[in-house]
C-alpha atoms as a PDB file:
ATOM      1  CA  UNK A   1       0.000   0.000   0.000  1.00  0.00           C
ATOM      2  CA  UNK A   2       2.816   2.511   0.880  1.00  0.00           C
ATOM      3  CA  UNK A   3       4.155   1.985  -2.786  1.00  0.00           C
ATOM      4  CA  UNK A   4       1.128   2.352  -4.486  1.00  0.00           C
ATOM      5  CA  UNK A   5       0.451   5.821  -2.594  1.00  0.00           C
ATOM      6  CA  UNK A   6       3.597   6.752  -3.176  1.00  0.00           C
ATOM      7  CA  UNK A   7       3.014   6.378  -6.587  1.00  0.00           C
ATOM      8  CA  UNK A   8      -0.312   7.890  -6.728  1.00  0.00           C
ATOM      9  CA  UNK A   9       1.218  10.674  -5.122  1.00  0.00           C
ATOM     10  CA  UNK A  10       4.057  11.673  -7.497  1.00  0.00           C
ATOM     11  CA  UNK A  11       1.930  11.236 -10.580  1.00  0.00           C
ATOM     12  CA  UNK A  12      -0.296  13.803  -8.876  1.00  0.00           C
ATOM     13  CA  UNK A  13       2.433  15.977  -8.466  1.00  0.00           C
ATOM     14  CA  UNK A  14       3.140  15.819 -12.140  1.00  0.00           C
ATOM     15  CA  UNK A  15      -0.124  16.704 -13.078  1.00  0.00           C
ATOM     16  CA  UNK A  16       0.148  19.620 -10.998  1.00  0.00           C
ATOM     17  CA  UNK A  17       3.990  20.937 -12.088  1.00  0.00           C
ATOM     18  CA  UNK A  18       2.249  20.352 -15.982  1.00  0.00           C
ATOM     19  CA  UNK A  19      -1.137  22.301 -15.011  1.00  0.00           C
ATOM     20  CA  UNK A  20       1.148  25.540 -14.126  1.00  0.00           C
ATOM     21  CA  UNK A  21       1.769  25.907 -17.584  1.00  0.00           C
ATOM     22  CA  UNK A  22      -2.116  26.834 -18.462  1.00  0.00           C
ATOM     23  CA  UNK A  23      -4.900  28.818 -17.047  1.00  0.00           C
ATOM     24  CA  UNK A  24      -6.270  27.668 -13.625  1.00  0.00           C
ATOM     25  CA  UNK A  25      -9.307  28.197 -13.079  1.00  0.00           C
ATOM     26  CA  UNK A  26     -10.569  29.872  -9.925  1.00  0.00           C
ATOM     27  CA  UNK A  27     -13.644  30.187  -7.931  1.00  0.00           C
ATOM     28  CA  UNK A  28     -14.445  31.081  -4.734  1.00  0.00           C
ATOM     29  CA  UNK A  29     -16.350  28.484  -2.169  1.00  0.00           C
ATOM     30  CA  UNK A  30     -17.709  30.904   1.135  1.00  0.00           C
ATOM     31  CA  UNK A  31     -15.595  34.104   0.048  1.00  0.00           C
ATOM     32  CA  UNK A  32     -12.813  36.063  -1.705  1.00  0.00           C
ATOM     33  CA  UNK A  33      -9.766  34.061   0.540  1.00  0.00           C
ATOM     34  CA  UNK A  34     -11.908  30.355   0.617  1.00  0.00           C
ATOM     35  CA  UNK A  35     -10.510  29.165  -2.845  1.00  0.00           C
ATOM     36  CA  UNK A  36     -11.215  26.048  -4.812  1.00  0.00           C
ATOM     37  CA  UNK A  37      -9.195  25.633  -8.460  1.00  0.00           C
ATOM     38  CA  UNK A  38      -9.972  23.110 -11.163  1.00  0.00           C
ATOM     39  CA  UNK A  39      -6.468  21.294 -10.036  1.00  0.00           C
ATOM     40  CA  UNK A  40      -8.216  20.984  -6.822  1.00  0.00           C
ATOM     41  CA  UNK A  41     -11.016  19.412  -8.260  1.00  0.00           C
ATOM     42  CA  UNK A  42      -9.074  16.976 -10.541  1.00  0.00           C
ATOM     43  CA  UNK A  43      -6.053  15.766  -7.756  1.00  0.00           C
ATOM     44  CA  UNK A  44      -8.831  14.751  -5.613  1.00  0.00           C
ATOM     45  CA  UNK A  45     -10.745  12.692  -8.416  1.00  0.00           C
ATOM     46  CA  UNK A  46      -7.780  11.077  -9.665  1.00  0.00           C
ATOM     47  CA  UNK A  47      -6.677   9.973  -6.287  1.00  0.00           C
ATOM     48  CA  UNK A  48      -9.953   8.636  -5.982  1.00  0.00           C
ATOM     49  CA  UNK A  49     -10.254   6.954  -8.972  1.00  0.00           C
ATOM     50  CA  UNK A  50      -6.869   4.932  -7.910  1.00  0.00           C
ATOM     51  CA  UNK A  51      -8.381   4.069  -4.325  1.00  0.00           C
ATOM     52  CA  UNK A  52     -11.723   2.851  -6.334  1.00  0.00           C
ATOM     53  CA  UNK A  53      -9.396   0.733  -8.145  1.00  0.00           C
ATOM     54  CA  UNK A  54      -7.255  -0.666  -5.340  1.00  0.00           C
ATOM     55  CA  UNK A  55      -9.577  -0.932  -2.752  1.00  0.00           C
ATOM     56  CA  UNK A  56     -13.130  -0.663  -3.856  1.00  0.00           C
ATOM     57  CA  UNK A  57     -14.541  -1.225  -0.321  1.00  0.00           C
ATOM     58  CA  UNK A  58     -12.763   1.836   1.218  1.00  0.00           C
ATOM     59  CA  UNK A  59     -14.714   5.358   2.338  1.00  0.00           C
ATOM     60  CA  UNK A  60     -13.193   8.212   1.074  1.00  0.00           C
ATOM     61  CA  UNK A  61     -13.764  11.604   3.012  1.00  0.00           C
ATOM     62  CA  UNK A  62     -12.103  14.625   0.960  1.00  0.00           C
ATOM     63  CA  UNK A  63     -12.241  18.210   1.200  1.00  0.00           C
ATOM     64  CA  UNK A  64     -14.149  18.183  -2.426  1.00  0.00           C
ATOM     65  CA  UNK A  65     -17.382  17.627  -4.769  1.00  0.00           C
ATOM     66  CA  UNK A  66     -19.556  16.205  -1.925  1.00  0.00           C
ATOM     67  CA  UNK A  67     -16.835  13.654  -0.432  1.00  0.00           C
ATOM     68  CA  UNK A  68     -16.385  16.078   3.512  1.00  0.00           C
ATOM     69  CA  UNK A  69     -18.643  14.087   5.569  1.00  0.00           C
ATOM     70  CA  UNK A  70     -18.612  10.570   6.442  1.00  0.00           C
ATOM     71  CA  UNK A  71     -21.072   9.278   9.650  1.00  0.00           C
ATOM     72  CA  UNK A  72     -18.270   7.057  10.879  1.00  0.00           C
ATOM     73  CA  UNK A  73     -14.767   6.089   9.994  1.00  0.00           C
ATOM     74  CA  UNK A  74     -15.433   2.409  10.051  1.00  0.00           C
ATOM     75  CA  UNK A  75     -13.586   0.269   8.296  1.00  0.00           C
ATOM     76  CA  UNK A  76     -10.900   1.441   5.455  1.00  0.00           C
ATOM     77  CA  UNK A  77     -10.853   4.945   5.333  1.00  0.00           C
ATOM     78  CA  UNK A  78      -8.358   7.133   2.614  1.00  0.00           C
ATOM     79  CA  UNK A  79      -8.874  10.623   3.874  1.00  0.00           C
ATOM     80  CA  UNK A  80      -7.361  13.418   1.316  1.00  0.00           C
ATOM     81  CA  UNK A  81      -6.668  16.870   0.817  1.00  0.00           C
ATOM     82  CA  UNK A  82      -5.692  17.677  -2.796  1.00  0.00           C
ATOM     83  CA  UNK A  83      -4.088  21.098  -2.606  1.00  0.00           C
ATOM     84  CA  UNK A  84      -3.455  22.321   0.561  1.00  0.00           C
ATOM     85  CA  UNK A  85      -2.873  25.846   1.073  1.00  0.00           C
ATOM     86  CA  UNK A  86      -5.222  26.463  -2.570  1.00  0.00           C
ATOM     87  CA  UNK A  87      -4.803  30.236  -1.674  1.00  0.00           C
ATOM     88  CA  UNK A  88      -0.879  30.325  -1.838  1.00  0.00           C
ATOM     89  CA  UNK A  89      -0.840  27.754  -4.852  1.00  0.00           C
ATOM     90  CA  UNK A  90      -3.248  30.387  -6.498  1.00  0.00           C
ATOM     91  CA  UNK A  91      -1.188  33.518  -5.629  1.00  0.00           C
ATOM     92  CA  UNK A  92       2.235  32.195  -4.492  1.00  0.00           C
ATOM     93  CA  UNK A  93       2.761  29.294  -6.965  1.00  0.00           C
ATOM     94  CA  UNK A  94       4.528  27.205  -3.895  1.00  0.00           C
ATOM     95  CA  UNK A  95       4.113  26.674  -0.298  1.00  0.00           C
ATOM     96  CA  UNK A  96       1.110  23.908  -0.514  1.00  0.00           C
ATOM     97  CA  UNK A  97       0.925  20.491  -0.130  1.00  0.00           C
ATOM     98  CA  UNK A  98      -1.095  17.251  -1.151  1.00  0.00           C
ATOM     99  CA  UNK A  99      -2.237  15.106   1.723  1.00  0.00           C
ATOM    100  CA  UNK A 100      -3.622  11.803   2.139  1.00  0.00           C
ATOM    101  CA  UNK A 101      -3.691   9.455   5.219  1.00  0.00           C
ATOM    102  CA  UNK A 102      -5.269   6.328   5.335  1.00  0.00           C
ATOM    103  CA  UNK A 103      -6.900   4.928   8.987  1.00  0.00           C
ATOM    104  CA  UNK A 104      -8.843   1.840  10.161  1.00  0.00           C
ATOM    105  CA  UNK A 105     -11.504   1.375  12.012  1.00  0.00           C
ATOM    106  CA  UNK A 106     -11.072   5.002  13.235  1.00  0.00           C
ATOM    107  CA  UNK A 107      -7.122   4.356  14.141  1.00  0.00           C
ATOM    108  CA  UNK A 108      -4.978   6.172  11.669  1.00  0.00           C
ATOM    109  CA  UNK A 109      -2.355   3.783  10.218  1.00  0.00           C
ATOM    110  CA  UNK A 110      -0.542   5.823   7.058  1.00  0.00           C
ATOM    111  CA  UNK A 111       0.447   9.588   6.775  1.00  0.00           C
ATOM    112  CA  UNK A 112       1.633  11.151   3.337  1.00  0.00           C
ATOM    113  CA  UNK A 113       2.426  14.642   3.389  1.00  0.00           C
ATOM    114  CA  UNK A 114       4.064  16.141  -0.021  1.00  0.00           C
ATOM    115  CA  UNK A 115       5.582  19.505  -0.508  1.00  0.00           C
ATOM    116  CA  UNK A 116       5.423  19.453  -4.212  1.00  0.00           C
ATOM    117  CA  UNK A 117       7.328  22.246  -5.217  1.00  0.00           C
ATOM    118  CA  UNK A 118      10.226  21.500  -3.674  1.00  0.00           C
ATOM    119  CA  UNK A 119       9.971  17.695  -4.512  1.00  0.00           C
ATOM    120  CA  UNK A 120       9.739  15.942  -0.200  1.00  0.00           C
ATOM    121  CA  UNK A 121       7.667  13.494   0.406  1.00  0.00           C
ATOM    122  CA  UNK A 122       6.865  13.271   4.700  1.00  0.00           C
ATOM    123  CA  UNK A 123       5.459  10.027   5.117  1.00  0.00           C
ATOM    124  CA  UNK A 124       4.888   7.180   8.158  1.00  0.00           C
ATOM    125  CA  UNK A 125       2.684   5.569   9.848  1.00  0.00           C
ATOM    126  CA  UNK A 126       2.087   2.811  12.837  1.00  0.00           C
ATOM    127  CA  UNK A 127       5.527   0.978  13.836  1.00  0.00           C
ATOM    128  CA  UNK A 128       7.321   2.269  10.700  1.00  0.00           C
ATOM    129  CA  UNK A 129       8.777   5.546  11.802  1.00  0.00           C
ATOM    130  CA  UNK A 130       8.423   8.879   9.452  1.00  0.00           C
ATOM    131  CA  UNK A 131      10.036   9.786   6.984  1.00  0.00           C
ATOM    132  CA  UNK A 132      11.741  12.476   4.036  1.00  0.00           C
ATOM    133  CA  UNK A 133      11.705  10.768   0.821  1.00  0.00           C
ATOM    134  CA  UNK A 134      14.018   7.566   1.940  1.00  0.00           C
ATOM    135  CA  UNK A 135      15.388   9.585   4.897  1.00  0.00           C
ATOM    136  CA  UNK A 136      14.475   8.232   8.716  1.00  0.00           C
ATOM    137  CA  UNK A 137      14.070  11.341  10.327  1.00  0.00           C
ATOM    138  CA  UNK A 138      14.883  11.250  14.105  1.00  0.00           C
ATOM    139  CA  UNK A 139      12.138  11.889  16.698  1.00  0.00           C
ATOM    140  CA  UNK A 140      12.241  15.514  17.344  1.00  0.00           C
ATOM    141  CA  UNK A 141      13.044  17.115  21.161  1.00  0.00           C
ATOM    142  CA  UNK A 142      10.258  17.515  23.413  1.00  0.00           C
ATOM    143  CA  UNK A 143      10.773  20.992  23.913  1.00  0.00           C
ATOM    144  CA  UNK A 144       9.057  23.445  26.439  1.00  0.00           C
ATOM    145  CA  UNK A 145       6.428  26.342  24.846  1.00  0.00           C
ATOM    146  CA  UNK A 146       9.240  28.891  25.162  1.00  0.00           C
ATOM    147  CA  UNK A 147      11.889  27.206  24.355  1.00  0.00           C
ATOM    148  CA  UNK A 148      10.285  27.026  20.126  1.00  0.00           C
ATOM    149  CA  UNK A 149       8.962  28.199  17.607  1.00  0.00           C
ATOM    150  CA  UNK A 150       4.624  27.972  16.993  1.00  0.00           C
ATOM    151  CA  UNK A 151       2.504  27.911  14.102  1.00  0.00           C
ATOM    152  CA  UNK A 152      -0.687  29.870  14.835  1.00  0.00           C
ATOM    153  CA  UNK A 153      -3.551  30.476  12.441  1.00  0.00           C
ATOM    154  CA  UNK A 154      -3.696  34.045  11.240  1.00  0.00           C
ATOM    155  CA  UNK A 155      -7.424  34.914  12.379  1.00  0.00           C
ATOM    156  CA  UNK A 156      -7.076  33.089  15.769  1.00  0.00           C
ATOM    157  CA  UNK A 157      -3.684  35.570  16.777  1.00  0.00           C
ATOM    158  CA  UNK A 158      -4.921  39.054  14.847  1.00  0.00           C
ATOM    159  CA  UNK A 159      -8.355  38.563  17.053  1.00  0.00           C
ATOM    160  CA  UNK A 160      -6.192  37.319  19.361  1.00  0.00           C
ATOM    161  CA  UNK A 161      -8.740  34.469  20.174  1.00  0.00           C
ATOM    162  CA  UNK A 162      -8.966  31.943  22.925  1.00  0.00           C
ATOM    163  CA  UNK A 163      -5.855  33.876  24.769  1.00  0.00           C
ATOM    164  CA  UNK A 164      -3.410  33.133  21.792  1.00  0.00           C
ATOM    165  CA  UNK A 165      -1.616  36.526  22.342  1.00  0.00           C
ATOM    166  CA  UNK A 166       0.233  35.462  25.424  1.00  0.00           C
ATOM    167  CA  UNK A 167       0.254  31.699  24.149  1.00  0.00           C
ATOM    168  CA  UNK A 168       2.510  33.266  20.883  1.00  0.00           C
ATOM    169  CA  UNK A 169       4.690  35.702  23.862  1.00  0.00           C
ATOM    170  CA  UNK A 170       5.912  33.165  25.845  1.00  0.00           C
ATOM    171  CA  UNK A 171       7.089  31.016  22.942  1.00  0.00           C
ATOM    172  CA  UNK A 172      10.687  32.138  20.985  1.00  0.00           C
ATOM    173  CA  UNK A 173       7.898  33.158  18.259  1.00  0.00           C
ATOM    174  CA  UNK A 174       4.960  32.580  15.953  1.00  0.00           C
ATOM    175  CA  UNK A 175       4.778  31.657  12.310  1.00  0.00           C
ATOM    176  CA  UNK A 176       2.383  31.506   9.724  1.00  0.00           C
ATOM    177  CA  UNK A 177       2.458  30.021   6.293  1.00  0.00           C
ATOM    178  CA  UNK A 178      -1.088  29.236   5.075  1.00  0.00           C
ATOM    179  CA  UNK A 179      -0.926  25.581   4.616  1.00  0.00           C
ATOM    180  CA  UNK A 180      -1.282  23.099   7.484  1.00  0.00           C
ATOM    181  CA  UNK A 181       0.651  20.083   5.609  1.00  0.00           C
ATOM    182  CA  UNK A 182       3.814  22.684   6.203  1.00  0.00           C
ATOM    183  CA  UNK A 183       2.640  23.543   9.561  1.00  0.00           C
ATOM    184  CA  UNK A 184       3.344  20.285  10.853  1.00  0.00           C
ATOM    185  CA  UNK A 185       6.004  19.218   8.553  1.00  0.00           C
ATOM    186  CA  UNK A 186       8.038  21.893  10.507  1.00  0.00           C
ATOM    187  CA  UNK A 187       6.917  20.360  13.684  1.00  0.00           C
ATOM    188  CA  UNK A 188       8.455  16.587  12.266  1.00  0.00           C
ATOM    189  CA  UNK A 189      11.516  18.188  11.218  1.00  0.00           C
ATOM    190  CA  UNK A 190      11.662  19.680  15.240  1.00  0.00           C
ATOM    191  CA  UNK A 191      11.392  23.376  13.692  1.00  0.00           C
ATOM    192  CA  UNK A 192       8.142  24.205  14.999  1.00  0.00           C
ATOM    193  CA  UNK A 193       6.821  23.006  18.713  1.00  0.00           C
ATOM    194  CA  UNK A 194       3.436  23.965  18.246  1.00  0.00           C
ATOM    195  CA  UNK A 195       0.282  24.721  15.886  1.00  0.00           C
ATOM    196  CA  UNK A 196      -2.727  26.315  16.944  1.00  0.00           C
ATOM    197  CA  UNK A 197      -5.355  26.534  14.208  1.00  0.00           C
ATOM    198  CA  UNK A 198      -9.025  25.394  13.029  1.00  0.00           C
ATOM    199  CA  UNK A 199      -8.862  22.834  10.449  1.00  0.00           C
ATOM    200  CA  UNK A 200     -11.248  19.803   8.991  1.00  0.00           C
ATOM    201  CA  UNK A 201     -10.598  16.402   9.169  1.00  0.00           C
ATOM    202  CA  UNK A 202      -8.562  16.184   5.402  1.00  0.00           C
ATOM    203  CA  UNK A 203      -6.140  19.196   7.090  1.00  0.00           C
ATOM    204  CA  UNK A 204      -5.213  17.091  10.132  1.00  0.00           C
ATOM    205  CA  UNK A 205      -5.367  13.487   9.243  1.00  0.00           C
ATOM    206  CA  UNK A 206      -2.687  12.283   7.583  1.00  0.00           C
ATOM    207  CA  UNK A 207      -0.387  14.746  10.214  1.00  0.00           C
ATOM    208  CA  UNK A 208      -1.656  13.316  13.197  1.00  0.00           C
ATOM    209  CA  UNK A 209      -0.401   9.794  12.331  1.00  0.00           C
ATOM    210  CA  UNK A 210       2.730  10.736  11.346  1.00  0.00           C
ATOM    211  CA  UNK A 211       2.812  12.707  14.840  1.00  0.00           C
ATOM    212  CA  UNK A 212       1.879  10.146  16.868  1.00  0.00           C
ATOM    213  CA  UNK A 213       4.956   8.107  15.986  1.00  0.00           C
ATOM    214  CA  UNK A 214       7.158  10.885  17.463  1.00  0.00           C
ATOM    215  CA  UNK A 215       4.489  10.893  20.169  1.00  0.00           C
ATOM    216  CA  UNK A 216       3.108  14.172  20.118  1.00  0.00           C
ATOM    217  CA  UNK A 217       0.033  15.416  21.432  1.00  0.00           C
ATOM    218  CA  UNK A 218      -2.943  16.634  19.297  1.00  0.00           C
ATOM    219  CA  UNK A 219      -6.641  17.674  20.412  1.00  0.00           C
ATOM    220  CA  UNK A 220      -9.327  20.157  20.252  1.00  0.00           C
ATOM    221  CA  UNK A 221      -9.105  23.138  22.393  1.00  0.00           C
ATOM    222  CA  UNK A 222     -10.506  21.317  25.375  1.00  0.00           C
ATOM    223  CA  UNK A 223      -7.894  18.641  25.306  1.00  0.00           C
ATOM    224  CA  UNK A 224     -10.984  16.171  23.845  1.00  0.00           C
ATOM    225  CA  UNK A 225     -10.648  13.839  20.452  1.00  0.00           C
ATOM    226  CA  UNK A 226     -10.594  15.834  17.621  1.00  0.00           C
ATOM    227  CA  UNK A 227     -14.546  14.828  15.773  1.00  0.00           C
ATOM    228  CA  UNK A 228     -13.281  14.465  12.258  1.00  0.00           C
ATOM    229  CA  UNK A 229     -16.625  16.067  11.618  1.00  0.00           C
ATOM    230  CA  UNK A 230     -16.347  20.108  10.379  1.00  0.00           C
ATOM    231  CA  UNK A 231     -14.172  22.662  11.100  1.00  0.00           C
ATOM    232  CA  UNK A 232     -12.627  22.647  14.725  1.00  0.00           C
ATOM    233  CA  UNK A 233     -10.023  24.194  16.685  1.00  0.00           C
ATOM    234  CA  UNK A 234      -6.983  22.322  16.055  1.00  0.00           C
ATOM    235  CA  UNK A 235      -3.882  22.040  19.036  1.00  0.00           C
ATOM    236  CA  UNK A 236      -0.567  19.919  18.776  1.00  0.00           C
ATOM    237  CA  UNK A 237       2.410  20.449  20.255  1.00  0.00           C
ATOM    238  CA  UNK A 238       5.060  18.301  22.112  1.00  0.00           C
ATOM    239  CA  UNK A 239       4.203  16.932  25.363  1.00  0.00           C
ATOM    240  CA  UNK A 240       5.650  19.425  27.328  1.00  0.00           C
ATOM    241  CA  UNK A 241       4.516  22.295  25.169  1.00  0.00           C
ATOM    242  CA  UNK A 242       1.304  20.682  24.771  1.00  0.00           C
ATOM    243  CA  UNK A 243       0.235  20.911  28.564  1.00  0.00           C
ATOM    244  CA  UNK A 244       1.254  24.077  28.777  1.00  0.00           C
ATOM    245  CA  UNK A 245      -0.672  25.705  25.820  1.00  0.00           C
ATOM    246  CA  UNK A 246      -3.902  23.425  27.025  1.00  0.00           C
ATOM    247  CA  UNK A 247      -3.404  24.907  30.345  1.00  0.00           C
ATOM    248  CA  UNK A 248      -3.895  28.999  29.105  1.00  0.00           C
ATOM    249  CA  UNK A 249      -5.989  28.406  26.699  1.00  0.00           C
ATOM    250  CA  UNK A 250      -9.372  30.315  27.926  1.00  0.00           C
ATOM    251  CA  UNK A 251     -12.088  29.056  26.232  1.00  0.00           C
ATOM    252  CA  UNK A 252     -15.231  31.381  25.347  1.00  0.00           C
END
């Protein structure tokens, strides 16, 4: 299975790299920064079709075309995000990521995160470690909140929601990108020690297994099980770091 994603992956990649030659096509979902393209559209259905194919019995729950709700995740489960971070491919032309993680019966087992433009390929799962392209990486430090860097979401610090001001002063300092798959690919790679955000299930799920090996923590905002249903506020961190941030968050 982990070579046939692979695959998958990298001919979606290709198709992308080749579509930046022509016209994308653009439209906006609930407003002017909520993007969807016609790459979006056609990643997503061609990683489909190749589940179909493989494993015609799996559920598929994608950000896309009527696939972002299941009612449980029984079973085989592929869980995807095309582009993600559509607004920076749109504008930027970089800084996005496909993701796709695969779980059963509600346990996630494989985590594939792929910075396409500059060709690496974060992958994992249960037992198997995580990885850069064929690079083991080493499980990060479990670093204190101000002893690193966090990710916050944009909205959630200018608002300066849920107490995420003093959250973002009492770490080294706060980042944002856009793109979640990068988010916590700089957490793997022990850059980041944090993210803070709301995300759906497609922006979290192949990241959380590929955290879990390095034993990170990941919730909602009240330190219960994220739904996989919807948007919802979004915390991991390393254990240390984790508690910490749990502890001042002050919910509404």
């Amino acid at each position: 299975m982990i070579e046939e994603i692979i695959a998958w992956l990298v001919a979606a990649k290709e198709k992308i790299l080749h579509a930046q030659n022509e016209q994308l096509t653009v439209a906006e979902k609930t407003n002017h920064k909520d993007l969807v393209t016609n790459m979006d559209r056609e990643i997503q259905a061609f990683l489909i079709n190749k589940i179909h194919s493989a494993y015609p019995q799996a559920k598929i729950l994608a950000e896309e075309e009527g696939y972002n709700n299941l009612s449980d995740l029984s079973g085989q489960v592929f869980i995807i995000d095309p582009i993600d971070g559509t607004l920076n491919f749109v504008v930027q032309g970089e800084n996005f990521c496909i993701m796709l993680a695969y779980y059963e019966d509600g346990v996630g087992q494989l985590g594939f995160i792929y910075d396409v433009m500059r060709d690496e390929l974060y992958w994992g799962g249960k037992t198997i470690g995580v990885y850069k392209n064929d690079v083991k990486l080493p499980q990060p430090q479990d670093l204190p909140l101000d002893k690193g860097l966090v990710a916050i979401n944009s909205y959630l610090f200018g608002h300066d929601r849920f107490n995420i001001h003093a959250i973002g002063e009492q770490s080294i300092g706060v980042r944002m990108c856009g793109c979640a798959g990068l988010e916590l690919i700089a957490m793997l790679k022990g850059n980041h020690i944090g993210y803070i955000s709301n995300l759906s299930p497609w922006d979290y799920a192949a990241g959380n297994v590929l955290l879990e090996e390095f034993g990170m923590r990941y919730s909602g905002f009240s330190g219960a099980p994220l739904s996989f249903s919807g948007r919802e506020y979004y915390l991991a961190a390393t254990p240390t770091a984790y508690a910490t941030i749990l502890d001042m968050l002050q919910l509404d």
